[in-house]
Protein backbone atom coordinates (compact mmCIF):
# COMPACT_ATOMS: atom_id res chain seq x y z
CA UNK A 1 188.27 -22.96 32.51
CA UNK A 2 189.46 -26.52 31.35
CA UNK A 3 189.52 -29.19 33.80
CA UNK A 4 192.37 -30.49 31.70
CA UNK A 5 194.22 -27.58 31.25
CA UNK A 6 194.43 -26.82 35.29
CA UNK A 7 195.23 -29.90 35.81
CA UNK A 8 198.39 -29.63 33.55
CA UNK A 9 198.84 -26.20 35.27
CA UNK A 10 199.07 -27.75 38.77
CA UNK A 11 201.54 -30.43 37.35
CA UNK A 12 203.24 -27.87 36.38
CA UNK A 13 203.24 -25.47 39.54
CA UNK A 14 204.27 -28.66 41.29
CA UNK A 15 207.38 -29.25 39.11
CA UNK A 16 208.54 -25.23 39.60
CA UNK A 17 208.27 -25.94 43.19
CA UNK A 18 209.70 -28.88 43.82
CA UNK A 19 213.13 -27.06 41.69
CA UNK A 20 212.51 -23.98 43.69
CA UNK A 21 213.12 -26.35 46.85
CA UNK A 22 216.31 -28.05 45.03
CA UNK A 23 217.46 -24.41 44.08
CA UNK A 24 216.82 -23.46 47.99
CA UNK A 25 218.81 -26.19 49.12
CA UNK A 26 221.42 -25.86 46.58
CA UNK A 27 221.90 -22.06 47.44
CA UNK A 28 221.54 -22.68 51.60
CA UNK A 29 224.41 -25.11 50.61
CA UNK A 30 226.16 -22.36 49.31
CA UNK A 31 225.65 -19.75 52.65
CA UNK A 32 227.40 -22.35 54.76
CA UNK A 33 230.25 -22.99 52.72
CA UNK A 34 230.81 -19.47 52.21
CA UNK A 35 230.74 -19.01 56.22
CA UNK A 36 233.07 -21.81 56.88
CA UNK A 37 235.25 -20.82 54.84
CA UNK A 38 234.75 -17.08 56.83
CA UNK A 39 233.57 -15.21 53.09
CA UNK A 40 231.23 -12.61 53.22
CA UNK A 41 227.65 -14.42 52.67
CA UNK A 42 225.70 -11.42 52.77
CA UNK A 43 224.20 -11.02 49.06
CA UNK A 44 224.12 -15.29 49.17
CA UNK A 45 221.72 -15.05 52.38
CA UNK A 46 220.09 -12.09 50.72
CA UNK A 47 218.95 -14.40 47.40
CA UNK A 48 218.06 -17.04 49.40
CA UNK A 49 215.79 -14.78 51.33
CA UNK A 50 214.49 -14.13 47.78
CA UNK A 51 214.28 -17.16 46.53
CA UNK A 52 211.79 -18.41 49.39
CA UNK A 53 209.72 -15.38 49.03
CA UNK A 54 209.60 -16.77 45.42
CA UNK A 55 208.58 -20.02 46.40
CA UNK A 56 205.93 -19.20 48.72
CA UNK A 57 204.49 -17.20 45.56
CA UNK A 58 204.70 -20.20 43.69
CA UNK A 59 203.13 -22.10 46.72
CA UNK A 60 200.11 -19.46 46.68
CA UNK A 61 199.77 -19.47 43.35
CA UNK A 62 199.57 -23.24 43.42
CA UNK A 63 197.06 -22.88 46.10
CA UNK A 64 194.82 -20.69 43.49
CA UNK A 65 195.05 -23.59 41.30
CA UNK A 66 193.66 -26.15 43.56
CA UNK A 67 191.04 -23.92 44.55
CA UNK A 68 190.27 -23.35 40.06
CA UNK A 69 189.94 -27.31 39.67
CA UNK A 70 187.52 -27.75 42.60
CA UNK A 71 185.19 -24.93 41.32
CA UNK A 72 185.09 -26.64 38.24
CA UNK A 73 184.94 -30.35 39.53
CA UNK A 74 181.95 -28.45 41.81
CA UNK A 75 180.68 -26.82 38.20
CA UNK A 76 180.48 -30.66 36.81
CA UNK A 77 178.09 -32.42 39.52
């Protein structure tokens, strides 16, 4: 386990979430156009429902990250 290497992990995990939260607006966007406009929004609601269950993964696996670095910044002392 590279301190450098979860470090670049966690930028990363933070760039996939910060989309995933563009992508969430974007599609929530979406659900209330598609209501106004009286369309059927059921399979729109349904990916957003998706699509936060995928984020919170992201958000957990994040989480696991964090946790990775400070056992090795722990490991270093």
């Amino acid at each position: 386990m590279d301190l450098e290497q979860q470090l670049g992990n966690l930028r990363l995990a933070d760039e996939h979430i910060a989309r995933g939260r563009r992508l969430i607006e974007h599609q929530l966007q979406t659900v209330h156009k598609l209501k106004l406009k009286g369309d059927d929004a059921d399979s729109a609601i349904t990916l957003l429902q998706e699509m936060r269950v995928s984020l919170e993964a992201m958000m957990e696996h994040r989480a696991v990250i964090e946790e990775t670095i400070a056992m090795i910044r722990i490991g270093k002392r």
